[in-house]
C-alpha atoms as a PDB file:
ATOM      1  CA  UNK A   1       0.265 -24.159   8.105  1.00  0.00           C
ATOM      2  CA  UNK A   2       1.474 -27.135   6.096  1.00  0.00           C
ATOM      3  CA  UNK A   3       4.504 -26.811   4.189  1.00  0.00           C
ATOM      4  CA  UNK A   4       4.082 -25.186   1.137  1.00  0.00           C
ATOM      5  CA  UNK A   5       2.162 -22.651   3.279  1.00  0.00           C
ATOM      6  CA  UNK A   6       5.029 -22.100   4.722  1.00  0.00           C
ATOM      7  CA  UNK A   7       7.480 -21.984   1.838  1.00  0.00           C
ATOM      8  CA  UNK A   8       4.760 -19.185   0.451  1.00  0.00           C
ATOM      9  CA  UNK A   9       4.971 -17.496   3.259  1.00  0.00           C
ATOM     10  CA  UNK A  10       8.890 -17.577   3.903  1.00  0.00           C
ATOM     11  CA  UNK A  11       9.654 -16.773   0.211  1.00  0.00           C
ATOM     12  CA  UNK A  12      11.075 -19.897  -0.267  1.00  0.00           C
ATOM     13  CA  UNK A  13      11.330 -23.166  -2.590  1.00  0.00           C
ATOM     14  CA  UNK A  14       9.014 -25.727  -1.094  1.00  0.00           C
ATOM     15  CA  UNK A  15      12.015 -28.039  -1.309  1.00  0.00           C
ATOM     16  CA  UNK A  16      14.534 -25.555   0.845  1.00  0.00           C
ATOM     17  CA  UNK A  17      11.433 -25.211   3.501  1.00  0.00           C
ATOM     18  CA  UNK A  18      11.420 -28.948   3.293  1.00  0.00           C
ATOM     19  CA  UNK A  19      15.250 -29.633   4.294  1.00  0.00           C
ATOM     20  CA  UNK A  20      14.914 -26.963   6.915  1.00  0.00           C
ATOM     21  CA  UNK A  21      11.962 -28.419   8.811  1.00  0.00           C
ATOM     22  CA  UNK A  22      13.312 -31.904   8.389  1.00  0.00           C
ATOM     23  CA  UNK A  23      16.889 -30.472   9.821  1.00  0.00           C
ATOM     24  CA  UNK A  24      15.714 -28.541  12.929  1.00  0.00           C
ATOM     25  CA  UNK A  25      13.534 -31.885  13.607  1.00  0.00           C
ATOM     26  CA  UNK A  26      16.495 -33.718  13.840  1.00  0.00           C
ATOM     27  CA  UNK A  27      18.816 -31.896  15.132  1.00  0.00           C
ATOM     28  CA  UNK A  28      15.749 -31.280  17.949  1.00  0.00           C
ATOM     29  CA  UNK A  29      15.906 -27.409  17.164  1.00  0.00           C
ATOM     30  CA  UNK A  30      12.722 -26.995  17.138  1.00  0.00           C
ATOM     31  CA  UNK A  31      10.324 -24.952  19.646  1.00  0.00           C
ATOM     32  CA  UNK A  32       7.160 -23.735  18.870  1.00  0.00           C
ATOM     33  CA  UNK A  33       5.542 -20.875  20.729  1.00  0.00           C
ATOM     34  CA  UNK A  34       3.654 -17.758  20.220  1.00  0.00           C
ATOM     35  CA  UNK A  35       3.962 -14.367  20.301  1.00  0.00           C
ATOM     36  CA  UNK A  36       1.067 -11.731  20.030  1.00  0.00           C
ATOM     37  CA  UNK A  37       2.511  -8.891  18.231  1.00  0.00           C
ATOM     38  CA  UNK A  38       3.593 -11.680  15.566  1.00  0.00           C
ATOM     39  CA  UNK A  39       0.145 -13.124  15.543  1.00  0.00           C
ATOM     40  CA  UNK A  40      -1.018  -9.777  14.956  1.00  0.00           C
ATOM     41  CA  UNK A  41       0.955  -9.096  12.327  1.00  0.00           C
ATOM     42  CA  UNK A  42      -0.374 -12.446  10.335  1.00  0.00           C
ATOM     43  CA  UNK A  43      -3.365 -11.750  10.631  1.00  0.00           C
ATOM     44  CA  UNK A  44      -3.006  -8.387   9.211  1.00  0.00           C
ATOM     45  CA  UNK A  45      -1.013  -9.816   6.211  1.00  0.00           C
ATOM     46  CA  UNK A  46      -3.937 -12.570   5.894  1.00  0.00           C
ATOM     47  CA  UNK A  47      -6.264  -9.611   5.816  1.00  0.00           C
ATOM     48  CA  UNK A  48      -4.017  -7.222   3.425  1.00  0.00           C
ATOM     49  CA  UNK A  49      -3.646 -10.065   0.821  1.00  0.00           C
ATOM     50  CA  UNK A  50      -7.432 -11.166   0.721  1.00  0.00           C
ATOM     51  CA  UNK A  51      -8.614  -7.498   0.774  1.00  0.00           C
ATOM     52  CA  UNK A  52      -6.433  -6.365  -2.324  1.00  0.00           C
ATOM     53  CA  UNK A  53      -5.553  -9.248  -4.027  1.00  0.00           C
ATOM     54  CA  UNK A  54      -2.475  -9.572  -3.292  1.00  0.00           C
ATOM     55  CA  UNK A  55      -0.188 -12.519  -4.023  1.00  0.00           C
ATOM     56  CA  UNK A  56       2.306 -11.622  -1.350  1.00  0.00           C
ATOM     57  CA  UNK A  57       2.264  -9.328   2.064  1.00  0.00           C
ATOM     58  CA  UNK A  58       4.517  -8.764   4.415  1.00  0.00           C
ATOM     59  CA  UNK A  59       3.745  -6.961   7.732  1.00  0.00           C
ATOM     60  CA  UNK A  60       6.975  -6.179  10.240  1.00  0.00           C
ATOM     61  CA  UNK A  61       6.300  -5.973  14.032  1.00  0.00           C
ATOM     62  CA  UNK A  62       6.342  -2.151  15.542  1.00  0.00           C
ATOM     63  CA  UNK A  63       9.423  -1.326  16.398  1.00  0.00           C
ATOM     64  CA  UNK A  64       8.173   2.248  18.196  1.00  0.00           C
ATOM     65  CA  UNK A  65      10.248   4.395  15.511  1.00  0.00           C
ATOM     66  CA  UNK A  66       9.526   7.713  15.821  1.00  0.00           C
ATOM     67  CA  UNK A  67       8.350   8.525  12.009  1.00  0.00           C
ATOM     68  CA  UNK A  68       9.464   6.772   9.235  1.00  0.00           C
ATOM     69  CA  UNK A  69       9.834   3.052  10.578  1.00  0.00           C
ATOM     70  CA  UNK A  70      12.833   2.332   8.478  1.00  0.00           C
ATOM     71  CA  UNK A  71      14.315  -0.288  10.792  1.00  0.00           C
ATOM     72  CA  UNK A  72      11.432  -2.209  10.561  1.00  0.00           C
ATOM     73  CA  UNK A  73      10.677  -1.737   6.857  1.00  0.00           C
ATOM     74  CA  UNK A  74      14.675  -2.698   6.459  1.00  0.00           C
ATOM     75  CA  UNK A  75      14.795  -5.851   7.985  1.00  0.00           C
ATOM     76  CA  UNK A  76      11.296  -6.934   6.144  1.00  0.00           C
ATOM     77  CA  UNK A  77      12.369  -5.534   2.960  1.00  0.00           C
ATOM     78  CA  UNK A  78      16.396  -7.258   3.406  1.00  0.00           C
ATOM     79  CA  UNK A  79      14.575 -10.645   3.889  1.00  0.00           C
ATOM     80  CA  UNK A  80      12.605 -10.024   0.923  1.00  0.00           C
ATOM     81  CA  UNK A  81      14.919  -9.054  -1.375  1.00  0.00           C
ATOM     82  CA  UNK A  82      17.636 -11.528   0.392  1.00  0.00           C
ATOM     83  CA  UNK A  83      14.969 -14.832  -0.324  1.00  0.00           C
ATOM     84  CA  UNK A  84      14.364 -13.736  -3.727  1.00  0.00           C
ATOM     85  CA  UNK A  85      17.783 -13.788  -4.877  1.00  0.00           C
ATOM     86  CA  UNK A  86      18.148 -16.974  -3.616  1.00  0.00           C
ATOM     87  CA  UNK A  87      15.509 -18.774  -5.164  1.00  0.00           C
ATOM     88  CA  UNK A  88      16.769 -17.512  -8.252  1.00  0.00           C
ATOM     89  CA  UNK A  89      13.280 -17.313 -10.206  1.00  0.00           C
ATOM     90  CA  UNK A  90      13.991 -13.938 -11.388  1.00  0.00           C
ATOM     91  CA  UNK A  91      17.243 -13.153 -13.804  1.00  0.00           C
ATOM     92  CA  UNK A  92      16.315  -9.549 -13.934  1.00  0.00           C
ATOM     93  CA  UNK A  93      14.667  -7.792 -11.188  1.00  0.00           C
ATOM     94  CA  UNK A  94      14.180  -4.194 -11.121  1.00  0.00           C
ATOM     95  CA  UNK A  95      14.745  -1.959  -8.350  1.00  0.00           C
ATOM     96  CA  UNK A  96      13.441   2.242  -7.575  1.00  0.00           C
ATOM     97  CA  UNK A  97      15.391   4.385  -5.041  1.00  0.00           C
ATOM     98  CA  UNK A  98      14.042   5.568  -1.771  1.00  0.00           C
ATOM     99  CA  UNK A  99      14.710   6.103   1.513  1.00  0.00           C
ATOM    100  CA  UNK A 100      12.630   2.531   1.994  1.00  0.00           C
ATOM    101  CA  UNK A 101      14.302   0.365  -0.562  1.00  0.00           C
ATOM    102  CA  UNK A 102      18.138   1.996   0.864  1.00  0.00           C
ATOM    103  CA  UNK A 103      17.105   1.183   4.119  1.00  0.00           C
ATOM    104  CA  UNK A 104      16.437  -2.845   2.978  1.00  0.00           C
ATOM    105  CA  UNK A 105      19.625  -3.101   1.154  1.00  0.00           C
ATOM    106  CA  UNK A 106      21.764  -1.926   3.705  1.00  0.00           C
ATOM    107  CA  UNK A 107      19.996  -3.987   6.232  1.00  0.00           C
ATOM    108  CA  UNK A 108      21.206  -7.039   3.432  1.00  0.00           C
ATOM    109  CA  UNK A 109      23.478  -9.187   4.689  1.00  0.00           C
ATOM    110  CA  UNK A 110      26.543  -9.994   1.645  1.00  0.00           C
ATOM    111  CA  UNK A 111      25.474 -12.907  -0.133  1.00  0.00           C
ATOM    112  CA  UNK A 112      26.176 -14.237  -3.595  1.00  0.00           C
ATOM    113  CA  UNK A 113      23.758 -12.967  -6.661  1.00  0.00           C
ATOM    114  CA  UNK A 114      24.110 -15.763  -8.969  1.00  0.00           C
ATOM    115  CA  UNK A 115      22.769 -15.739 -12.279  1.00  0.00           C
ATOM    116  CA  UNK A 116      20.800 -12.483 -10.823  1.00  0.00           C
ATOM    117  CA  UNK A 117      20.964  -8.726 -12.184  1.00  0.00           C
ATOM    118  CA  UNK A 118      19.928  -5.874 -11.361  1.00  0.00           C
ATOM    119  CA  UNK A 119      18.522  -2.445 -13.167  1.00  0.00           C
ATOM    120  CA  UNK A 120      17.330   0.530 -12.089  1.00  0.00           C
ATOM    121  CA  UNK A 121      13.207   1.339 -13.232  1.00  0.00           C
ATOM    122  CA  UNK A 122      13.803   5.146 -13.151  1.00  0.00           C
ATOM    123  CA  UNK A 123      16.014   7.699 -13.849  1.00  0.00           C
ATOM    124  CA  UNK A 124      18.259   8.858 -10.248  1.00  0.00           C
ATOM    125  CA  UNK A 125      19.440  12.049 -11.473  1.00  0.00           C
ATOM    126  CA  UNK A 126      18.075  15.273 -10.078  1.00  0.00           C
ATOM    127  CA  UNK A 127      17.736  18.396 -11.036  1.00  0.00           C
ATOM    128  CA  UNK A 128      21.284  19.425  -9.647  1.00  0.00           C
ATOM    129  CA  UNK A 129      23.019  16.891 -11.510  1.00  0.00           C
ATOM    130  CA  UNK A 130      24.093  14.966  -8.516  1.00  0.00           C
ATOM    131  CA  UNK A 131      23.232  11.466  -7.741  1.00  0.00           C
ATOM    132  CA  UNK A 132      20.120  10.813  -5.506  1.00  0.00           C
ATOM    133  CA  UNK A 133      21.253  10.165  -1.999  1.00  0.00           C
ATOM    134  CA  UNK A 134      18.603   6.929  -1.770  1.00  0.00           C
ATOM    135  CA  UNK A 135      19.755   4.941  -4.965  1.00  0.00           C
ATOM    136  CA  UNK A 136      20.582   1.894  -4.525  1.00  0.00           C
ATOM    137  CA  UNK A 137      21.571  -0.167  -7.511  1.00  0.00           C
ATOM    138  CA  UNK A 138      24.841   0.723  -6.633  1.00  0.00           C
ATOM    139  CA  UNK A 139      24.458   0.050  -3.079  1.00  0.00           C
ATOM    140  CA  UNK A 140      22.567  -3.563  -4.310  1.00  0.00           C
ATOM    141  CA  UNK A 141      25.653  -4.453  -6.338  1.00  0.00           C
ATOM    142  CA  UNK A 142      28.206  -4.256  -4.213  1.00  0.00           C
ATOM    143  CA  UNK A 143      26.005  -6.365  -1.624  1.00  0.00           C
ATOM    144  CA  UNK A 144      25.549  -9.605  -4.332  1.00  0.00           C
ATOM    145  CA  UNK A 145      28.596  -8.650  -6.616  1.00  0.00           C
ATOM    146  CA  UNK A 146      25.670  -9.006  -9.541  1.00  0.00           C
ATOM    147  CA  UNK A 147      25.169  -7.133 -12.055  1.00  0.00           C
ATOM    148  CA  UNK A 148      23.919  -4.184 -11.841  1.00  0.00           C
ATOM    149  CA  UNK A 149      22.309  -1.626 -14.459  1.00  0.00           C
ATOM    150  CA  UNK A 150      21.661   2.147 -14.327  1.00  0.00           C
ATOM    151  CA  UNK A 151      19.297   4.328 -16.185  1.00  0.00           C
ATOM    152  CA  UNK A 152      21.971   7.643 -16.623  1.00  0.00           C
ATOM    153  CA  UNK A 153      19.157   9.820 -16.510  1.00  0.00           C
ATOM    154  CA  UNK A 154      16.641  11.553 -14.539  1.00  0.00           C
ATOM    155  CA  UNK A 155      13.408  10.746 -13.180  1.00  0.00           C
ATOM    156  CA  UNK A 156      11.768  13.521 -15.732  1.00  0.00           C
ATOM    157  CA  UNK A 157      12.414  15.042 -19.125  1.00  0.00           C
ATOM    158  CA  UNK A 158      10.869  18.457 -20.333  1.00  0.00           C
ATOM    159  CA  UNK A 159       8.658  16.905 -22.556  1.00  0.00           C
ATOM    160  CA  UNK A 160       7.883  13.231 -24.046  1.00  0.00           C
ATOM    161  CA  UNK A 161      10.028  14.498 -27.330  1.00  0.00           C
ATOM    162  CA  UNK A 162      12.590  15.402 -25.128  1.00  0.00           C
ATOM    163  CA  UNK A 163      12.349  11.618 -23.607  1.00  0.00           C
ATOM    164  CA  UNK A 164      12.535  10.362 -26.787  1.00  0.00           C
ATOM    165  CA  UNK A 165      15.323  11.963 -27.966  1.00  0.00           C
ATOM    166  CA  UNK A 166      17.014  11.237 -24.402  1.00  0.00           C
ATOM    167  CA  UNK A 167      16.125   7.205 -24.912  1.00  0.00           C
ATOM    168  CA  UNK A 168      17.752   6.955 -28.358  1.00  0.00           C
ATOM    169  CA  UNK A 169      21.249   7.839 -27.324  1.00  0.00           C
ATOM    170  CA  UNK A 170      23.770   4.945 -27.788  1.00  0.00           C
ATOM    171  CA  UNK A 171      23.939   2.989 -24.585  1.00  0.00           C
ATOM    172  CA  UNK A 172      21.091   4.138 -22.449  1.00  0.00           C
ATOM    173  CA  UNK A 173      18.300   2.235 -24.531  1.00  0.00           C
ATOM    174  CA  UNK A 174      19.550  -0.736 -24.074  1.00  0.00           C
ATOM    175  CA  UNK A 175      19.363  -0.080 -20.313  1.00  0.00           C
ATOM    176  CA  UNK A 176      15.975   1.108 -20.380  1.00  0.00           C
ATOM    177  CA  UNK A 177      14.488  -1.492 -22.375  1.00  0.00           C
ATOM    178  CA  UNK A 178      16.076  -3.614 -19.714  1.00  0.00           C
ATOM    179  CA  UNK A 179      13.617  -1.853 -16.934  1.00  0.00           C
ATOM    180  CA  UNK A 180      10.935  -2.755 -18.882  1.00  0.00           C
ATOM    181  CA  UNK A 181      11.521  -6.315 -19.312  1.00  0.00           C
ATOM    182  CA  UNK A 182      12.457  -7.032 -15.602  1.00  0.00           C
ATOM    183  CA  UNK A 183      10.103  -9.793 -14.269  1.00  0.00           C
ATOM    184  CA  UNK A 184      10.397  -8.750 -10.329  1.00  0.00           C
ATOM    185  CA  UNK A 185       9.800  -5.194  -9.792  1.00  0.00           C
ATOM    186  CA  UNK A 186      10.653  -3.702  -6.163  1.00  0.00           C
ATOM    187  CA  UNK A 187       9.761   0.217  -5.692  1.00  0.00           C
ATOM    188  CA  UNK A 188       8.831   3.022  -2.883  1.00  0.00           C
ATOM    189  CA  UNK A 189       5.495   4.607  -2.818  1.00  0.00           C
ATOM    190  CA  UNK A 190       5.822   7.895  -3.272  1.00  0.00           C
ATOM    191  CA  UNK A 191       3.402  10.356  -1.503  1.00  0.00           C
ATOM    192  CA  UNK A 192       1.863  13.645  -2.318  1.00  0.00           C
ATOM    193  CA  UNK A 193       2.843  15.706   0.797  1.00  0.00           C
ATOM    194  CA  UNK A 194       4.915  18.643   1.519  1.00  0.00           C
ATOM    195  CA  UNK A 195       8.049  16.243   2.502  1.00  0.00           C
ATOM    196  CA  UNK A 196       7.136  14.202  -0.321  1.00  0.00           C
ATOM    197  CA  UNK A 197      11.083  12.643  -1.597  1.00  0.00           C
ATOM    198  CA  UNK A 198      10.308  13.806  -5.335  1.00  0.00           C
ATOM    199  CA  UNK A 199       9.966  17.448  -4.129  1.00  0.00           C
ATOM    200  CA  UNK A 200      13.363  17.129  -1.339  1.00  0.00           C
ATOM    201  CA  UNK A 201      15.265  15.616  -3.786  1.00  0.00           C
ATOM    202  CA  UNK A 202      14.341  18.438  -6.554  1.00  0.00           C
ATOM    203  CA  UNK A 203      12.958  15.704  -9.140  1.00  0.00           C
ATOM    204  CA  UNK A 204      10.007  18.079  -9.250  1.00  0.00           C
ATOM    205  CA  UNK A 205       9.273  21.900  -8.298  1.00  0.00           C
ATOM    206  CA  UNK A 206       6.368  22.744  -6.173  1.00  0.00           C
ATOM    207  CA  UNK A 207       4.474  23.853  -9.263  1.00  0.00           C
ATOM    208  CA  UNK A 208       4.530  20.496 -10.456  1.00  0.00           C
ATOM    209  CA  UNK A 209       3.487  19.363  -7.091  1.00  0.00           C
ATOM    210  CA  UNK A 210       0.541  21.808  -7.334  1.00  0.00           C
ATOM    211  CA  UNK A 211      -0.510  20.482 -10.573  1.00  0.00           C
ATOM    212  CA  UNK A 212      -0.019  16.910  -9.433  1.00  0.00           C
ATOM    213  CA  UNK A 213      -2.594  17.792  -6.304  1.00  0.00           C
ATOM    214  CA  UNK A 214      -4.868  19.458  -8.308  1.00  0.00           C
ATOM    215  CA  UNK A 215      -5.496  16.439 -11.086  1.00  0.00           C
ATOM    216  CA  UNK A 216      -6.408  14.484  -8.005  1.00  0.00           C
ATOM    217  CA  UNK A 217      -3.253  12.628  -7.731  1.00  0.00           C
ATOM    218  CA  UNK A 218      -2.644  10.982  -4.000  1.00  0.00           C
ATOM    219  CA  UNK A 219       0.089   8.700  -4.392  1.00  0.00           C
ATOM    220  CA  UNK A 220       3.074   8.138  -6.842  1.00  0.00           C
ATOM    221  CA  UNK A 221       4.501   4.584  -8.264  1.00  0.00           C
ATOM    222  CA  UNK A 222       7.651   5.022 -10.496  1.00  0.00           C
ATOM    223  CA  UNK A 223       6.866   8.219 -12.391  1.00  0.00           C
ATOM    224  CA  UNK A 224       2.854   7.148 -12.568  1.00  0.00           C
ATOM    225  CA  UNK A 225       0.379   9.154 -10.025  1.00  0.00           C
ATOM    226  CA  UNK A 226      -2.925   7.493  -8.811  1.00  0.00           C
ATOM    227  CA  UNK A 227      -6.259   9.090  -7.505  1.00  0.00           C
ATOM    228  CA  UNK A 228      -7.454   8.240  -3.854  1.00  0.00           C
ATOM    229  CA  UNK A 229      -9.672   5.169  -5.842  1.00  0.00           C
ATOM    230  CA  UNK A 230      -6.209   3.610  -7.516  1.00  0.00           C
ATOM    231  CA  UNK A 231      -7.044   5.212 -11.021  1.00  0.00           C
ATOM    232  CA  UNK A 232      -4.348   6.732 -13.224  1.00  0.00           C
ATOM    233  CA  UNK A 233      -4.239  10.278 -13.203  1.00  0.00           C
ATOM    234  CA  UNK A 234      -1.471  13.241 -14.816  1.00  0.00           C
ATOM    235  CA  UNK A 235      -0.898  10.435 -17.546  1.00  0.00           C
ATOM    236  CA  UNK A 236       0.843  13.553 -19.536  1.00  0.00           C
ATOM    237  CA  UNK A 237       2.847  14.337 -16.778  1.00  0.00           C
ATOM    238  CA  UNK A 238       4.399  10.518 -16.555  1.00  0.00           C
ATOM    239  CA  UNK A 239       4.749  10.341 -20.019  1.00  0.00           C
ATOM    240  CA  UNK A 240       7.893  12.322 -19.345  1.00  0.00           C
ATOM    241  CA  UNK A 241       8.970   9.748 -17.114  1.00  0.00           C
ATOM    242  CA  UNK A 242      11.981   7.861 -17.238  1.00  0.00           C
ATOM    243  CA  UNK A 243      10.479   4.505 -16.231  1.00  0.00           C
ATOM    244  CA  UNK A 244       8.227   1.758 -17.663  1.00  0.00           C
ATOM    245  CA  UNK A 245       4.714   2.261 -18.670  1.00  0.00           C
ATOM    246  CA  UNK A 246       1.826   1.141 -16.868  1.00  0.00           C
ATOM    247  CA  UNK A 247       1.133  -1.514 -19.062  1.00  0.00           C
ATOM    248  CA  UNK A 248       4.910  -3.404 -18.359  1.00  0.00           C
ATOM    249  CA  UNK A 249       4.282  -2.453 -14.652  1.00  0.00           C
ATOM    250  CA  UNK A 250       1.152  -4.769 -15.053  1.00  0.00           C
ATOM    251  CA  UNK A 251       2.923  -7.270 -16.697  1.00  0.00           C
ATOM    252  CA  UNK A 252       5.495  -7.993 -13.953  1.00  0.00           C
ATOM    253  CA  UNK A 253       5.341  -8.827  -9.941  1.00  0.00           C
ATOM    254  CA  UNK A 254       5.277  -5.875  -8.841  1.00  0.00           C
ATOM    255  CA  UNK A 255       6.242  -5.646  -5.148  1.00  0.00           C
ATOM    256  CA  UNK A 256       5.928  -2.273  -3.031  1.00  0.00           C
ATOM    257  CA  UNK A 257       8.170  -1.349   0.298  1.00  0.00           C
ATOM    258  CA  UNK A 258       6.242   1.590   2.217  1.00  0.00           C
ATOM    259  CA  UNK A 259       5.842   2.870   5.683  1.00  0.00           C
ATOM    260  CA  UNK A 260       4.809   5.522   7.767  1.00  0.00           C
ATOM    261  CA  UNK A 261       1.873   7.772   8.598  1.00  0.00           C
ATOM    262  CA  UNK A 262       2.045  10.024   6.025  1.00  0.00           C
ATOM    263  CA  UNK A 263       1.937   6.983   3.365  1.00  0.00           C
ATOM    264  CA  UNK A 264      -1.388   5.653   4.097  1.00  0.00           C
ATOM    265  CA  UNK A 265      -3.237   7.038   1.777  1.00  0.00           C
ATOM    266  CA  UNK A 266      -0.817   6.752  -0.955  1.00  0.00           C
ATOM    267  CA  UNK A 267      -0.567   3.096  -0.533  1.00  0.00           C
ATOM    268  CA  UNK A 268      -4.297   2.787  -0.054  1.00  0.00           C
ATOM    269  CA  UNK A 269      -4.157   4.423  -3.950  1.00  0.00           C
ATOM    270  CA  UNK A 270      -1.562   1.886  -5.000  1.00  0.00           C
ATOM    271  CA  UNK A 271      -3.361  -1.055  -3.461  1.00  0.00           C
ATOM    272  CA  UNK A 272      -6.706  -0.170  -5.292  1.00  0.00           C
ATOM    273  CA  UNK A 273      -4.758   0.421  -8.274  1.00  0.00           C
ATOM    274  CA  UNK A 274      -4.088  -3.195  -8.652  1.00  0.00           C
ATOM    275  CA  UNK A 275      -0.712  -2.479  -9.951  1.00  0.00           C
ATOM    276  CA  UNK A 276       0.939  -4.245  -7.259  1.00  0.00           C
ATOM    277  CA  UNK A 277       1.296  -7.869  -6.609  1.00  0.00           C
ATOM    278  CA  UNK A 278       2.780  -7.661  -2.785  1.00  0.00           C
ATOM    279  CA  UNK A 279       3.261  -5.418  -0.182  1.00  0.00           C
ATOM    280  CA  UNK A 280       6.289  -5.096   2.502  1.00  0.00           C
ATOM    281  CA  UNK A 281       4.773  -2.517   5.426  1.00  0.00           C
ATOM    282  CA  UNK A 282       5.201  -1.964   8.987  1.00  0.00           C
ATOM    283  CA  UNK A 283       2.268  -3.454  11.845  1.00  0.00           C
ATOM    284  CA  UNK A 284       1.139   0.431  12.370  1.00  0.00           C
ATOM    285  CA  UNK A 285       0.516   1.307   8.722  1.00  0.00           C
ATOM    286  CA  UNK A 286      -0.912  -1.702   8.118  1.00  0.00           C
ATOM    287  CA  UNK A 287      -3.392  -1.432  10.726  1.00  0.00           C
ATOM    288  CA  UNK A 288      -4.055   2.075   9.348  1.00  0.00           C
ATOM    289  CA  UNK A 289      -4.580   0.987   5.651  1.00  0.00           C
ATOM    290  CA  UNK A 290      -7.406  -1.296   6.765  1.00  0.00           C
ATOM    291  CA  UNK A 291      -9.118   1.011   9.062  1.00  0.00           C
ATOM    292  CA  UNK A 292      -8.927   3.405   6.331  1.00  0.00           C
ATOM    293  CA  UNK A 293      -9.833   1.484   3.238  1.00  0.00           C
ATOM    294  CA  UNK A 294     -13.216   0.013   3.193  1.00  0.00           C
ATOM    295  CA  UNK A 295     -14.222  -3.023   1.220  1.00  0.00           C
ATOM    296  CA  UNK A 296     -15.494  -2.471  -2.293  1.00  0.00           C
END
């Protein structure tokens, strides 16, 4: 790879990849070998990125988790977040809530936010009243001491008048028109299954689910549902949502963290969609995504 490859690749300013290379050659740190389960794991993001289009893709090696591989997706996700922050090219980045993106910020090591902030993209607040037990704006806050903004709402209202009303109340506009306008975008994928987090953390009822299934929906990015060929679908049912529209969604860098079996297909829906600008997954859902979606 040459350098700016590598900088791509990394997350980081050409120039930082620059003194690093020039450092471990000096100091004689350097030692280059190879490893086939990292090998493996290029190649898949080589053949991720070129297959959807995506401007950034980062596969983790198998850790053998048994289900969710949230170790795995941690680390990658940490790394992500950790070299974004850094290179400072996003002031406002927006952040969902899942058991993925909690996982990556407490695998995030304490390091200064700079001119960073943070908002939430969705509304946390469940049906009981009682904060989701995956947010992590909070959690992301303490980490960078950065600002950090929270939309005091939840995920759904009864109906788009009732959002309406909801989003004119002193104080939480001005939060949500900050989700909108964040330029980095890091969510969950949400799938469609019986353990789905929307129905265990009572953001929806299994009728909803039901109705969700039966417009054809397959997987779920921040309030918006997508058919098995990445086409929006239940567009009445997000217009209740708490969270940017599609069309800001398209307008940022939108970058996904997902794992696990039971998330193929949903990310196969989100990755057609063309939504999403990058990808953090783990080597085994990875390799399942491209056995399972064919080329166009």
């Amino acid at each position: 790879m040459t350098q700016g490859q590598i900088a791509k690749r990394l997350g980081v300013a050409n120039t930082k990849a620059h003194r690093l290379i020039a450092r471990a050659s000096r100091e004689g740190l350097i030692r280059v070998f190879v490893e086939a389960e990292v090998a493996a794991c290029i190649r898949l993001e080589d053949e991720l990125a070129d297959r959807f289009g995506l401007n950034f893709c980062k596969v983790a090696p198998d850790l053998a988790e048994p289900g969710l591989p949230l170790k795995a997706l941690g680390l990658a996700g940490a790394t992500f977040l950790k070299n974004e922050i850094e290179r400072g090219e996003h002031a406002l980045i927006g952040v969902g809530h899942g058991r993925t993106l909690a996982a990556a910020v407490g695998a995030m090591p304490q390091i200064a936010g700079g001119r960073t902030r943070f908002v939430s993209v969705l509304g946390g607040f469940n049906r009981r009243f009682a904060a989701n037990p995956y947010d992590v704006i909070h959690r992301l806050a303490e980490r960078t001491g950065a600002e950090a903004y929270q939309i005091p709402l939840p995920l759904f209202a009864n109906t788009a008048e009732d959002k309406a009303v909801l989003l004119s109340q002193p104080g939480v506009a001005e939060v949500f028109e900050l989700a909108c306008s964040a330029s980095l975008v890091v969510a969950g994928i949400g799938g469609m299954t019986d353990d789905a987090s929307l129905l265990s953390n009572h953001m929806i009822g299994p009728e909803e689910m039901a109705l969700l299934r039966g417009s054809g929906a397959v997987g779920e990015l921040l309030g918006h549902y997508f058919d098995a060929a990445g086409r929006v679908v239940a567009e009445s049912f997000s217009e209740r949502a708490l969270a940017p529209a599609i069309a800001h969604l398209r307008a940022s860098t939108v970058v996904a963290i997902a794992g696990g079996r039971e998330k193929v297909e949903a990310t196969v829906a989100l990755l057609r969609s063309g939504v999403l600008s990058g990808l953090v997954v783990d080597e085994t859902t990875a390799a399942a995504i491209l056995g399972e979606a064919t080329p166009d």
